[in-house]
Protein backbone atom coordinates (compact mmCIF):
# COMPACT_ATOMS: atom_id res chain seq x y z
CA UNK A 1 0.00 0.00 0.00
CA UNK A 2 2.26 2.23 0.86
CA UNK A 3 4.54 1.84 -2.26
CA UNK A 4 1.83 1.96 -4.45
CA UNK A 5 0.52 4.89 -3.16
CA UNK A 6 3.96 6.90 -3.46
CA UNK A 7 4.27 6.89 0.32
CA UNK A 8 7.27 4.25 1.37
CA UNK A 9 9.95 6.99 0.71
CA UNK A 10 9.07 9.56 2.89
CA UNK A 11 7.57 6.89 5.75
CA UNK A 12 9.62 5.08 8.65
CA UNK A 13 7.99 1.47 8.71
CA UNK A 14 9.00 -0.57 12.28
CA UNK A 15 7.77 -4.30 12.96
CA UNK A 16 9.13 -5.85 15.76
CA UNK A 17 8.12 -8.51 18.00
CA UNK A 18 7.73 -8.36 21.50
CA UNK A 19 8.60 -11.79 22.38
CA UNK A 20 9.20 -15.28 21.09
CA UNK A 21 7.30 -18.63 21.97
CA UNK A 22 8.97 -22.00 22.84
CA UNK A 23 8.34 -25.18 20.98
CA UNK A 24 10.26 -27.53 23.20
CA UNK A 25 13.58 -26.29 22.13
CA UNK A 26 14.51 -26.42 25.88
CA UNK A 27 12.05 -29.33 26.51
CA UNK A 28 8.93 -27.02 27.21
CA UNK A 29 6.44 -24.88 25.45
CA UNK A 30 5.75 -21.78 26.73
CA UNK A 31 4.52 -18.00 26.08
CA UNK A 32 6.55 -15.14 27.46
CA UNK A 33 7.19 -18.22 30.86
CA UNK A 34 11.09 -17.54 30.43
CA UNK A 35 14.06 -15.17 29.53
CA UNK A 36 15.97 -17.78 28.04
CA UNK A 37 17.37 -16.68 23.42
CA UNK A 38 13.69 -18.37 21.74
CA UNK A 39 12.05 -15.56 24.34
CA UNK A 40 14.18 -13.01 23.94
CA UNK A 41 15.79 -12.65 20.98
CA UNK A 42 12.98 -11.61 18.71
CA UNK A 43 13.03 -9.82 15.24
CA UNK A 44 13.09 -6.19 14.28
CA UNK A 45 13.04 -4.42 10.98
CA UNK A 46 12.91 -1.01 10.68
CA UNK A 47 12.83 0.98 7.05
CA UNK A 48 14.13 4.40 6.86
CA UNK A 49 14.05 6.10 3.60
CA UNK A 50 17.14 6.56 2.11
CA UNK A 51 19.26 4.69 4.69
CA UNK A 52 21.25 1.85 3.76
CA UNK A 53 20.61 -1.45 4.96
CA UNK A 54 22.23 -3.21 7.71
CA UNK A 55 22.49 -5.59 10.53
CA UNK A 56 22.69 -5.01 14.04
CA UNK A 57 24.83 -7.37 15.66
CA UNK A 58 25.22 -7.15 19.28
CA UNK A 59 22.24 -6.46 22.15
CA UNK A 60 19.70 -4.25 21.36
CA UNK A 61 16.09 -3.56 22.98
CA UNK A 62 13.02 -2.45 21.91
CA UNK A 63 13.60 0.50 24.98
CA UNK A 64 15.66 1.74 21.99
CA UNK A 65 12.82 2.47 19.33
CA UNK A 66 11.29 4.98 20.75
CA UNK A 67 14.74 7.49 20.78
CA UNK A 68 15.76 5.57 17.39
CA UNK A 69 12.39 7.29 16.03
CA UNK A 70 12.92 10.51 17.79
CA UNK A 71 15.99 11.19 16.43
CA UNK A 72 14.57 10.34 12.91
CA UNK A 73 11.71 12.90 13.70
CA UNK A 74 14.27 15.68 14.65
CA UNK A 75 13.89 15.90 18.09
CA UNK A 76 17.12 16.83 19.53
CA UNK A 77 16.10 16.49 23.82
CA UNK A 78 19.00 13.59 24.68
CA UNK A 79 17.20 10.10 24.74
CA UNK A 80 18.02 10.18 28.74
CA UNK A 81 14.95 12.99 29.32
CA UNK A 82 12.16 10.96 28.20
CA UNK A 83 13.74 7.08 27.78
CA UNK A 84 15.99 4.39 28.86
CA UNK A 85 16.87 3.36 25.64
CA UNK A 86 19.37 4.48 23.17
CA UNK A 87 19.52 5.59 19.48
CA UNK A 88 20.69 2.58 17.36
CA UNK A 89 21.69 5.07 15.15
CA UNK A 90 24.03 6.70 16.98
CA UNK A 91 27.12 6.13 15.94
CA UNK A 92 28.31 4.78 19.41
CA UNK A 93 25.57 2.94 20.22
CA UNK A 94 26.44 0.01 22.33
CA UNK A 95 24.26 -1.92 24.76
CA UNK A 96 26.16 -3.77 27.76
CA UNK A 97 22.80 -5.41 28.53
CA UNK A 98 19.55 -5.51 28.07
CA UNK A 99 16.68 -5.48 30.84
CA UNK A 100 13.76 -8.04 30.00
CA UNK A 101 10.37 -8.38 32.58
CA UNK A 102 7.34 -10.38 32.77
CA UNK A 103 4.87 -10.11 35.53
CA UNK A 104 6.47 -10.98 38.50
CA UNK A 105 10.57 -10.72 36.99
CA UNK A 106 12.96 -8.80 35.86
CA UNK A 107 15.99 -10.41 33.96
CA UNK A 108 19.82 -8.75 33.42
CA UNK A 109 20.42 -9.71 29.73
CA UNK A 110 24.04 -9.32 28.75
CA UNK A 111 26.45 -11.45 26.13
CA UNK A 112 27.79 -13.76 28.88
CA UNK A 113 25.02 -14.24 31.62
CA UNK A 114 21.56 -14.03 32.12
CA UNK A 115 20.26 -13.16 35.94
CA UNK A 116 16.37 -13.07 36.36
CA UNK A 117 14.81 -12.41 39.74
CA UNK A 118 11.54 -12.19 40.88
CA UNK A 119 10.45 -8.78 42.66
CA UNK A 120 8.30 -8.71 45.81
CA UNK A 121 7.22 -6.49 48.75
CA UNK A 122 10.35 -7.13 50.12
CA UNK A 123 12.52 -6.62 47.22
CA UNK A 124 14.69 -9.32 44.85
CA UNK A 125 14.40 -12.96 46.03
CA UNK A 126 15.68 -16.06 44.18
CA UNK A 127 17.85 -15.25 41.48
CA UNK A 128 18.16 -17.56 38.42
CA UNK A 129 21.48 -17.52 36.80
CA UNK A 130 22.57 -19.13 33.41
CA UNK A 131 25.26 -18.54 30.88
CA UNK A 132 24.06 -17.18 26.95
CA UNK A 133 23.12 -20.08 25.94
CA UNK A 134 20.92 -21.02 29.04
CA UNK A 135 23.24 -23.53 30.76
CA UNK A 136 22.98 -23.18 34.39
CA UNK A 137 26.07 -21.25 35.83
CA UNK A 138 27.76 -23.31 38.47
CA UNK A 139 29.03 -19.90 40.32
CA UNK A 140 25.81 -17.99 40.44
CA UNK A 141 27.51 -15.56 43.53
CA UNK A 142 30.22 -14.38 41.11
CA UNK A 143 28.14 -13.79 38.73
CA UNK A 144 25.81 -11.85 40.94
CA UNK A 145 28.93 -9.80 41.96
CA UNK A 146 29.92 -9.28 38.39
CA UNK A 147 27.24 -7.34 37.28
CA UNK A 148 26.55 -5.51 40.64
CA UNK A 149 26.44 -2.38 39.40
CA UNK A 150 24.30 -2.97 36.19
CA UNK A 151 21.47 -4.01 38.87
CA UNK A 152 21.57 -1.51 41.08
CA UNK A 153 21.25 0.80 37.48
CA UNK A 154 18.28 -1.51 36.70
CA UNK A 155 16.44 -0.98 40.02
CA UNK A 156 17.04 2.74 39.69
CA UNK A 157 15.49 2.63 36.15
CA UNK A 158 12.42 0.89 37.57
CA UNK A 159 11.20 4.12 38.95
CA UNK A 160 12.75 6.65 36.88
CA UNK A 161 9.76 8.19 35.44
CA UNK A 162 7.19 7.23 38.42
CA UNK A 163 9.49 9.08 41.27
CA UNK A 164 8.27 12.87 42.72
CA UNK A 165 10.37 15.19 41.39
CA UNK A 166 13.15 16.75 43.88
């Protein structure tokens, strides 16, 4: 329609999905149950007139359309006042991790490991740890320690637009 109609160059078309499903890859089928690569790693496409095609290769995160499309539109606020995400434009764009949730998790999402926990009244309990490729990691506590820091960013980012100002 939109090529027929003369309107494809001068539109920005996105499609992405928002999860995968599991057909007993990892012996179960299931609907947004786990954070394991058939959940999480789901397509995108996104045509901008006049820009040539390519691949994105390392993490990304749908947190990053919404600057991505911004940016596109003109608006020149940094991604930071109104997002968590990033412009995968941007020349330096590079994710370190990505930050998955269902209902009652939230799941760290780098290259190496893969750290969901559920959240409660009290705050994180059990944490599940596996490699990439969803192998159980034998030192879950070093792992834990490893990315310290990139969960203390994602349980500040879980209220960074829902906190009173000052």
């Amino acid at each position: 329609h939109l090529r027929t109609n003369g309107l494809l160059e001068n539109t920005v078309v996105i499609v992405l999905g928002d999860h995968g499903e599991e057909f007993m890859e990892l012996k179960r089928w299931g609907h947004s149950a786990e954070f394991n690569r058939f959940q999480t790693s789901t397509p995108a496409v996104i045509h901008i007139p006049g820009a040539t095609p390519r691949v994105a290769t390392g993490i990304t995160s749908p947190l990053d359309i919404p600057p991505t499309l911004m940016a596109l539109l003109g608006v020149r606020n940094p991604p930071d006042d109104y997002s968590n995400g990033q412009n995968l434009l941007a020349t330096d764009y590079h994710r370190e991790y990505a930050v998955a949730a269902d209902w009652n998790r939230i799941a760290y999402i780098g290259e190496d490991y893969k750290v969901a926990f559920p959240i409660n009244a009290t705050g994180a309990a059990r944490r599940e740890v596996t490699d990439g490729n969803d192998h159980p990691i034998a030192d879950a506590a070093a792992v834990r320690m490893a990315i310290r820091q990139p969960m203390i960013e994602i349980m500040d980012t879980l209220t960074r637009f829902t906190r009173s100002p000052g």
